[in-house]
PDB file of N, CA and C in Angstrom:
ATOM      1  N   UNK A   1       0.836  -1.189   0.000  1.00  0.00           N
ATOM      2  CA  UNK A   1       0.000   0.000   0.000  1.00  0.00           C
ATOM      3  C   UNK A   1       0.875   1.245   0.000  1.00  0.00           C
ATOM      4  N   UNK A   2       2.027   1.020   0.543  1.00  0.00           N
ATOM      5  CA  UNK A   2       2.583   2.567   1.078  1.00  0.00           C
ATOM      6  C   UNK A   2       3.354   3.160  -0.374  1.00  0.00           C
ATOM      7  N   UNK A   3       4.125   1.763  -1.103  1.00  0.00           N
ATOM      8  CA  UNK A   3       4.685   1.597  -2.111  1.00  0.00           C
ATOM      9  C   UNK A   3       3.769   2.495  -3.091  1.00  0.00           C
ATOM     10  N   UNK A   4       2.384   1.867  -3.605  1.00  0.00           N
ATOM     11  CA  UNK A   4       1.646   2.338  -4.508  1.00  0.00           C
ATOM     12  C   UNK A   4       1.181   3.943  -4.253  1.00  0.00           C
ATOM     13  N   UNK A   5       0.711   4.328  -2.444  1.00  0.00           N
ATOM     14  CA  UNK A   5       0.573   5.773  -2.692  1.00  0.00           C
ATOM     15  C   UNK A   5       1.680   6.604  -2.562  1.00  0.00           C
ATOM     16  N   UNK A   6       2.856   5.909  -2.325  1.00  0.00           N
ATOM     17  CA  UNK A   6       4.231   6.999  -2.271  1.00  0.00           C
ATOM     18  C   UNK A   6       4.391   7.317  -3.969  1.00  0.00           C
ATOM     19  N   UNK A   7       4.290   6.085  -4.545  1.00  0.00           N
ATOM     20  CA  UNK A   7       4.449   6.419  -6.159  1.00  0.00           C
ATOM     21  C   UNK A   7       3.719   7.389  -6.826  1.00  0.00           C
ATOM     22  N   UNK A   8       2.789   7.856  -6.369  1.00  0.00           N
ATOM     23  CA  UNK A   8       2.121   8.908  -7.072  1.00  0.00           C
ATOM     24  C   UNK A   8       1.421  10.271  -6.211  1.00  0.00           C
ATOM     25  N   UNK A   9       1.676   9.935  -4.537  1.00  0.00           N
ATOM     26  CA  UNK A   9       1.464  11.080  -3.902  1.00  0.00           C
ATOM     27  C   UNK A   9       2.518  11.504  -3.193  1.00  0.00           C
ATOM     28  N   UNK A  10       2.637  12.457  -2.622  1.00  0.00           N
ATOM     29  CA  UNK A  10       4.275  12.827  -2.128  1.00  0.00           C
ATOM     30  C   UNK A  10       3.439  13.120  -0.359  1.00  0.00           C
ATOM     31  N   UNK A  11       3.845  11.710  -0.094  1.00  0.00           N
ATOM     32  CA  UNK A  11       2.789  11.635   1.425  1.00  0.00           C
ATOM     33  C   UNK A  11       3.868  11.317   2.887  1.00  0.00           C
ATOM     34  N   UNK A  12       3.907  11.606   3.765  1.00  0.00           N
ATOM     35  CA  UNK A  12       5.075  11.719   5.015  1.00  0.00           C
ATOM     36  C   UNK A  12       4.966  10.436   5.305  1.00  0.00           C
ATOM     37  N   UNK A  13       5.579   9.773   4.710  1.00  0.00           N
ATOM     38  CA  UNK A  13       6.069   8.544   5.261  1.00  0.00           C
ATOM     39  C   UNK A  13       6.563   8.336   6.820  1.00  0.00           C
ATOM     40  N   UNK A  14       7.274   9.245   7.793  1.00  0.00           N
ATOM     41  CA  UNK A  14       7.723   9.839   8.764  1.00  0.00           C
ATOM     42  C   UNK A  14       5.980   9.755   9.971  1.00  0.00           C
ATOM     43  N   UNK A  15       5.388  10.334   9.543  1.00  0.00           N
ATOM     44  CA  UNK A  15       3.749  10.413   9.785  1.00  0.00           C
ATOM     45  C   UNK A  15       3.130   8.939   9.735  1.00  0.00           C
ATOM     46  N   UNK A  16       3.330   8.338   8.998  1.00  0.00           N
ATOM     47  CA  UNK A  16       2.785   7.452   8.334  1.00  0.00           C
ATOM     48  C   UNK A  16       3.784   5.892   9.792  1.00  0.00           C
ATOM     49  N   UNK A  17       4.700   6.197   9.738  1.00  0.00           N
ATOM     50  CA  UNK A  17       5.535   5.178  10.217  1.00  0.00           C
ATOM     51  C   UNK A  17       5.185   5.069  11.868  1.00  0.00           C
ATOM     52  N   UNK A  18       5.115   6.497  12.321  1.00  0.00           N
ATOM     53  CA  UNK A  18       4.806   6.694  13.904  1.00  0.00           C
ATOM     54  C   UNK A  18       3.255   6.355  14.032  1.00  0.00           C
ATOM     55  N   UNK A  19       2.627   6.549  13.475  1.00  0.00           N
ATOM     56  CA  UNK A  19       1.324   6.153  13.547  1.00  0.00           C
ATOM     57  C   UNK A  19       1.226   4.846  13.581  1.00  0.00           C
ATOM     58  N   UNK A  20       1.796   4.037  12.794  1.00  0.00           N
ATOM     59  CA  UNK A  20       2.044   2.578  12.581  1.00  0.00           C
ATOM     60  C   UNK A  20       2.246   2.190  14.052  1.00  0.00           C
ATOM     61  N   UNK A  21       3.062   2.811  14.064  1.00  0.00           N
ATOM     62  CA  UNK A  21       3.639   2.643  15.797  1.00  0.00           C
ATOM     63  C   UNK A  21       2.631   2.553  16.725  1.00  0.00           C
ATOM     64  N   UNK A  22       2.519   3.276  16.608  1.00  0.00           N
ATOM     65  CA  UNK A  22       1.855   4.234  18.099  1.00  0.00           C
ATOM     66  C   UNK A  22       0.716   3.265  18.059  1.00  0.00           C
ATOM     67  N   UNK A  23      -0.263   3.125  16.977  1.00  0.00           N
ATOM     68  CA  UNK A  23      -1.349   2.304  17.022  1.00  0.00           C
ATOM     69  C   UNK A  23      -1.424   0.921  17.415  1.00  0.00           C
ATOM     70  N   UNK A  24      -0.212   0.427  16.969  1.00  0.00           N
ATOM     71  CA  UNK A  24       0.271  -0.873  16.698  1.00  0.00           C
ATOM     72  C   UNK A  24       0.422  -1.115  18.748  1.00  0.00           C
ATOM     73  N   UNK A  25       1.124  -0.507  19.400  1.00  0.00           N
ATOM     74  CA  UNK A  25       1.113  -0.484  21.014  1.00  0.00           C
ATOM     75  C   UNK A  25      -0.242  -0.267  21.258  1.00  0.00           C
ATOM     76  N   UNK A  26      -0.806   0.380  20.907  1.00  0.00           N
ATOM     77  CA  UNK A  26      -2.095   0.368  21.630  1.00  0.00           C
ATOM     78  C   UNK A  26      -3.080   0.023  21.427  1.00  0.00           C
ATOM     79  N   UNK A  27      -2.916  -1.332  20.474  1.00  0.00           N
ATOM     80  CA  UNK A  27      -3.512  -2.641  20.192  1.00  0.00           C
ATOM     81  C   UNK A  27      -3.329  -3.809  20.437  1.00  0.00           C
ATOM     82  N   UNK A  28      -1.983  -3.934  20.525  1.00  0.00           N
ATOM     83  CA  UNK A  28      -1.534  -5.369  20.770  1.00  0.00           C
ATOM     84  C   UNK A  28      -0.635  -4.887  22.670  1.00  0.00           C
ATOM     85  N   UNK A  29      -0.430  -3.907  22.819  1.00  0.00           N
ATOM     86  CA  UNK A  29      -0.148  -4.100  24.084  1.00  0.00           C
ATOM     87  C   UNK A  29      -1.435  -3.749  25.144  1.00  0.00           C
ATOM     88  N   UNK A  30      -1.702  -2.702  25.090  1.00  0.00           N
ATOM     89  CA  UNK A  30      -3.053  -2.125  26.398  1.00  0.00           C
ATOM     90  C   UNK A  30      -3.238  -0.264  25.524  1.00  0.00           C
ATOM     91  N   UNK A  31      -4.565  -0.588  26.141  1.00  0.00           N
ATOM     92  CA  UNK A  31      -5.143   0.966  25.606  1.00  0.00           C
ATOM     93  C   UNK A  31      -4.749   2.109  26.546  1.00  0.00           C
ATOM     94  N   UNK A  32      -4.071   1.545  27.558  1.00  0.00           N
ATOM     95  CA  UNK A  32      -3.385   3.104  28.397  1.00  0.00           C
ATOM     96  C   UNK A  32      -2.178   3.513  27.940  1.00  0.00           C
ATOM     97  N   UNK A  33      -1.411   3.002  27.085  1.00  0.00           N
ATOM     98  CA  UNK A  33      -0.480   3.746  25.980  1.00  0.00           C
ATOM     99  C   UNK A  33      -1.079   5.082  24.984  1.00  0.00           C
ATOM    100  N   UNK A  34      -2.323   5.350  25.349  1.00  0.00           N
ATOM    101  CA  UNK A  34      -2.878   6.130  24.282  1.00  0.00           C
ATOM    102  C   UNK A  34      -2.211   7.442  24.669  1.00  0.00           C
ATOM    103  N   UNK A  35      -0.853   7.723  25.458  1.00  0.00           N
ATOM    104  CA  UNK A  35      -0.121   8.830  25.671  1.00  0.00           C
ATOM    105  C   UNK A  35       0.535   9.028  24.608  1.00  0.00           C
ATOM    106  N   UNK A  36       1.072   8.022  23.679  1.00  0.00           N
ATOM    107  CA  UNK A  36       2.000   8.189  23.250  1.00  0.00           C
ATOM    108  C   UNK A  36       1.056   8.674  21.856  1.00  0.00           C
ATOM    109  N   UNK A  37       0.150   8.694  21.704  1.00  0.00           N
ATOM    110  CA  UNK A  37      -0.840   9.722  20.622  1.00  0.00           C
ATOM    111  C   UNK A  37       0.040  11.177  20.453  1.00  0.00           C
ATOM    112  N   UNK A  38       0.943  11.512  21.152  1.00  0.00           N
ATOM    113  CA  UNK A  38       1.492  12.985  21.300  1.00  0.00           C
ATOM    114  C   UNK A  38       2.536  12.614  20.091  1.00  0.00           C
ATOM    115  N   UNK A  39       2.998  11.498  20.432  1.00  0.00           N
ATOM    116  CA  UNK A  39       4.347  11.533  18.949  1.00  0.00           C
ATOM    117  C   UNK A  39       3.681  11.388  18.236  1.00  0.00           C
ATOM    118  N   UNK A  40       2.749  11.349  17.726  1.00  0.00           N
ATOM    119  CA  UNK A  40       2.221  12.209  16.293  1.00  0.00           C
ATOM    120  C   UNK A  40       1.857  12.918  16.082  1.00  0.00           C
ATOM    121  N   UNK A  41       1.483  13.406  17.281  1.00  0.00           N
ATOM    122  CA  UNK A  41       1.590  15.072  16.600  1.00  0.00           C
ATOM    123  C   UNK A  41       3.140  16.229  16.746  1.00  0.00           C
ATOM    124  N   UNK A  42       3.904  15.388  17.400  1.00  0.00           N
ATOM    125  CA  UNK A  42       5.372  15.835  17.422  1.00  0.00           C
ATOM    126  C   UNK A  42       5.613  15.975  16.012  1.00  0.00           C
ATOM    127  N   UNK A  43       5.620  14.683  15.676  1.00  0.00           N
ATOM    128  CA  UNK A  43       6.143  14.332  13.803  1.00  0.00           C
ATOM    129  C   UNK A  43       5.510  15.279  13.290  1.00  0.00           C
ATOM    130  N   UNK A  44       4.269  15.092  13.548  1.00  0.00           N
ATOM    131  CA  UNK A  44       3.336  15.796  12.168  1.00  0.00           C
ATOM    132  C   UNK A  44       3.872  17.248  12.175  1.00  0.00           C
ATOM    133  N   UNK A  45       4.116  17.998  13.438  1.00  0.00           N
ATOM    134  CA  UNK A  45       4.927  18.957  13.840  1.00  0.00           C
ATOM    135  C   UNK A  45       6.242  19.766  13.044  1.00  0.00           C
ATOM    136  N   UNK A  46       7.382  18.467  13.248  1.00  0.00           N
ATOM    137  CA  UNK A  46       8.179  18.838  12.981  1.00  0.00           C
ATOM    138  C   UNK A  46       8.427  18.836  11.303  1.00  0.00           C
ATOM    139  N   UNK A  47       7.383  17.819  10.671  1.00  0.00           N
ATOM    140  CA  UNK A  47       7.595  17.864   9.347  1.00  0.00           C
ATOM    141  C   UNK A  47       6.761  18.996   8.696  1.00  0.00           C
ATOM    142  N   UNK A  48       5.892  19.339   9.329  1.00  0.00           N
ATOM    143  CA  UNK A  48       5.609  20.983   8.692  1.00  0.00           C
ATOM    144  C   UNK A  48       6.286  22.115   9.135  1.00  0.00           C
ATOM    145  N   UNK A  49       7.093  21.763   9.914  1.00  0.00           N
ATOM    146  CA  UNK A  49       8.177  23.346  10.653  1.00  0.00           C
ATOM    147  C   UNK A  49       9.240  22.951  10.042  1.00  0.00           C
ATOM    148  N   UNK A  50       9.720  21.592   9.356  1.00  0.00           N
ATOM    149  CA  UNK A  50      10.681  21.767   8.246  1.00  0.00           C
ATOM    150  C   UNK A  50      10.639  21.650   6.919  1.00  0.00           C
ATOM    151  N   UNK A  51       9.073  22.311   6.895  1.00  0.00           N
ATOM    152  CA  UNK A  51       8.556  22.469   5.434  1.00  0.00           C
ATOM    153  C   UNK A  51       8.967  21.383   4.356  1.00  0.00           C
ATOM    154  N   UNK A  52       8.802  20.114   5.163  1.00  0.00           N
ATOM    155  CA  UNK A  52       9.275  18.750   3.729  1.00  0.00           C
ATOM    156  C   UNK A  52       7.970  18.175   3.553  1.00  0.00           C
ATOM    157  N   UNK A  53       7.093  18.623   3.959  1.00  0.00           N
ATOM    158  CA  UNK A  53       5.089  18.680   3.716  1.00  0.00           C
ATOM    159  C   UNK A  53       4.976  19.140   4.094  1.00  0.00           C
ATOM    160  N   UNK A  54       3.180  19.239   3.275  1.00  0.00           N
ATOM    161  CA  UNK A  54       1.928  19.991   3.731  1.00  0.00           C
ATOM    162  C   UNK A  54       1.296  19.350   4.719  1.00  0.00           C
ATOM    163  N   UNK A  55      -0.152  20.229   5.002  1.00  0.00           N
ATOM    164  CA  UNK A  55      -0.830  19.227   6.181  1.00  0.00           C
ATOM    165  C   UNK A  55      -1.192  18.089   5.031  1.00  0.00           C
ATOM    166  N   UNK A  56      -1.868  18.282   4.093  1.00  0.00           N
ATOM    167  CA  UNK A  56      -2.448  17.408   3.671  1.00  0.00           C
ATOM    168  C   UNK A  56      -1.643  16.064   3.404  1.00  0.00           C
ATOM    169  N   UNK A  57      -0.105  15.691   2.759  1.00  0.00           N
ATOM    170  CA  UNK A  57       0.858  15.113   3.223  1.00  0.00           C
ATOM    171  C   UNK A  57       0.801  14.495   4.377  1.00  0.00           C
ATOM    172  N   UNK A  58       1.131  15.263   5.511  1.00  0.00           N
ATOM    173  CA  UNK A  58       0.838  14.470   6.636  1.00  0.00           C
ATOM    174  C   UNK A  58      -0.462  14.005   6.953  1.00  0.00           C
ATOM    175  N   UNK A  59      -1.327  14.497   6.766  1.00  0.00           N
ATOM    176  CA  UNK A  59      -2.637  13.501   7.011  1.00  0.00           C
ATOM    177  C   UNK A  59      -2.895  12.668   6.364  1.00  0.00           C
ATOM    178  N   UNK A  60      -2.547  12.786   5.000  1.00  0.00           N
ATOM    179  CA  UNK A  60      -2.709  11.488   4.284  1.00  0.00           C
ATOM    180  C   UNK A  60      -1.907  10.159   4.931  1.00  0.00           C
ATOM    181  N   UNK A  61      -0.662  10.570   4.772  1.00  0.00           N
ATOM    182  CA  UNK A  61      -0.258   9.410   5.825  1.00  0.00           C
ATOM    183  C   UNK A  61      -0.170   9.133   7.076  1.00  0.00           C
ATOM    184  N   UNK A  62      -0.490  10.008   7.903  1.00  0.00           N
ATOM    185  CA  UNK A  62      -1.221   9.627   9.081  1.00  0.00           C
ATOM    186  C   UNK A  62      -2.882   8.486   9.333  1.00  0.00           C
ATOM    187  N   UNK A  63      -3.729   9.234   8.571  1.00  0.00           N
ATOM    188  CA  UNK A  63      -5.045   8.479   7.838  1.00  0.00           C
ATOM    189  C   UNK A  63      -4.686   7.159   7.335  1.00  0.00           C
ATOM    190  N   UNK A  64      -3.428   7.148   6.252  1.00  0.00           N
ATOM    191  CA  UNK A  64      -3.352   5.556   5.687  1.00  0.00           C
ATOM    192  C   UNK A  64      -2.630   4.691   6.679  1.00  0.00           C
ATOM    193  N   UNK A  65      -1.760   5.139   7.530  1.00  0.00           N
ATOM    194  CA  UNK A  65      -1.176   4.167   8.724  1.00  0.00           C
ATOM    195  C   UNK A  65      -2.421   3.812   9.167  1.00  0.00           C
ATOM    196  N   UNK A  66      -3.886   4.477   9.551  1.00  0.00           N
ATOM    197  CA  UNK A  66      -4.487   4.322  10.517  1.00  0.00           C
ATOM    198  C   UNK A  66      -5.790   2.983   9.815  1.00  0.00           C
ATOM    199  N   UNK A  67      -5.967   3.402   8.332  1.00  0.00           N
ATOM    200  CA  UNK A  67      -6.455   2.645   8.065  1.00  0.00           C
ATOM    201  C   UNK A  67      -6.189   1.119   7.708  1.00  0.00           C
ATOM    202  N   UNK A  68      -4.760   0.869   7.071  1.00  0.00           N
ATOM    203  CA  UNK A  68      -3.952  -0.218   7.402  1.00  0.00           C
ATOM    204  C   UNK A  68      -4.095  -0.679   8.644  1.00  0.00           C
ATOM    205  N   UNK A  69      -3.613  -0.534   9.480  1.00  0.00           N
ATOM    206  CA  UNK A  69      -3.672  -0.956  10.835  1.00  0.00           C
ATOM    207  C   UNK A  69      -4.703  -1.379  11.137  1.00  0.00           C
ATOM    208  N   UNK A  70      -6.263  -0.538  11.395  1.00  0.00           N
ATOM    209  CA  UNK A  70      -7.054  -1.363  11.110  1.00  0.00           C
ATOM    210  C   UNK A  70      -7.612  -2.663  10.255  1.00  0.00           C
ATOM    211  N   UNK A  71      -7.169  -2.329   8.885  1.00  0.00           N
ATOM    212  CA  UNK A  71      -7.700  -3.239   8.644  1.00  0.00           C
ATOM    213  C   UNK A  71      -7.209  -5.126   8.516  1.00  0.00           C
ATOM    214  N   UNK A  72      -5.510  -4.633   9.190  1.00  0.00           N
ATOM    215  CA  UNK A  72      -5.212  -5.878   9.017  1.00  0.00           C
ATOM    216  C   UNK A  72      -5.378  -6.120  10.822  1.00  0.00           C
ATOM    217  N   UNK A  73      -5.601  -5.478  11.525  1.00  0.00           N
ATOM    218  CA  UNK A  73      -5.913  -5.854  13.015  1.00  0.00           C
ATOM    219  C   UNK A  73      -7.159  -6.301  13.186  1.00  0.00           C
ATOM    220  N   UNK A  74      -8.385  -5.769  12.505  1.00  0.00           N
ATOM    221  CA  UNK A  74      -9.317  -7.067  12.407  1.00  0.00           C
ATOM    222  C   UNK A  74      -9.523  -7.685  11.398  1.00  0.00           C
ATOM    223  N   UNK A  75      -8.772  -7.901  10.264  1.00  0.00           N
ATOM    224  CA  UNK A  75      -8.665  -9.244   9.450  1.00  0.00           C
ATOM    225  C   UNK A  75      -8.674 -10.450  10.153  1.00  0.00           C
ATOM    226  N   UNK A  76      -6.943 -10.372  10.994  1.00  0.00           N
ATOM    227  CA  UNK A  76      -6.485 -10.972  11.219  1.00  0.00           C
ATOM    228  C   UNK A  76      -6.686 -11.382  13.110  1.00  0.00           C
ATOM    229  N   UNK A  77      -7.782 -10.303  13.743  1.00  0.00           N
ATOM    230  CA  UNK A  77      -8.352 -10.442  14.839  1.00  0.00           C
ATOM    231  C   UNK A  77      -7.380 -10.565  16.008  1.00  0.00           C
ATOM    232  N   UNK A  78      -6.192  -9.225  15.846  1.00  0.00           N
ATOM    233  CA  UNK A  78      -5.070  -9.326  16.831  1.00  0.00           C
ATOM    234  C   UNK A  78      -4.840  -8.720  17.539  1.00  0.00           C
ATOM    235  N   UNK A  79      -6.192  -7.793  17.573  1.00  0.00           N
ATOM    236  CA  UNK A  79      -6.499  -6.719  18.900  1.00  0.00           C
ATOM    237  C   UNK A  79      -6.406  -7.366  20.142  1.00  0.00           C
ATOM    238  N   UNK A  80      -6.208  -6.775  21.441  1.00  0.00           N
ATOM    239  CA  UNK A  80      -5.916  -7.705  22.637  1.00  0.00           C
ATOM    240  C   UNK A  80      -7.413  -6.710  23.457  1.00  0.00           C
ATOM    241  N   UNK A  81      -8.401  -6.027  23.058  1.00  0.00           N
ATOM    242  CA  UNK A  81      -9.544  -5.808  23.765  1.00  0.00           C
ATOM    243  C   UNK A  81     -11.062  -6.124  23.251  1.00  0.00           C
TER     244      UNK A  81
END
């Protein structure tokens, strides 16, 4: 997925990766990690204060980490709540 929209959108991969993250702990470990929700908006932060994206950039890949994640966490039914 990331392959096909990096090829034709210019989307924060950076955004895209911490989200992966961040979601990924607070699915498969416990939902009181939901602190670490702040490093994305750090990232999303710092990649518009070093002007290498837009918002829309970062939300796009913020949004596609989030929807990935979902959808292979209940495909594959590996949520722990």
């Amino acid at each position: 997925v990331n392959l096909l929209a990096t090829a034709s959108l210019k989307i924060s991969v950076h955004s895209e990766l911490i989200t992966t993250f961040v979601m990924t702990a607070i699915l498969t470990v416990s939902v009181s990690l939901i602190y670490l929700a702040v490093l994305i908006l750090l990232v999303a932060w710092a990649r518009l204060r070093l002007k290498a994206h837009s918002v829309s950039e970062v939300s796009f890949g913020t949004m596609l980490a989030i929807l990935v994640v979902y959808f292979v966490f209940s495909v594959f039914g590996l949520a722990t709540f």
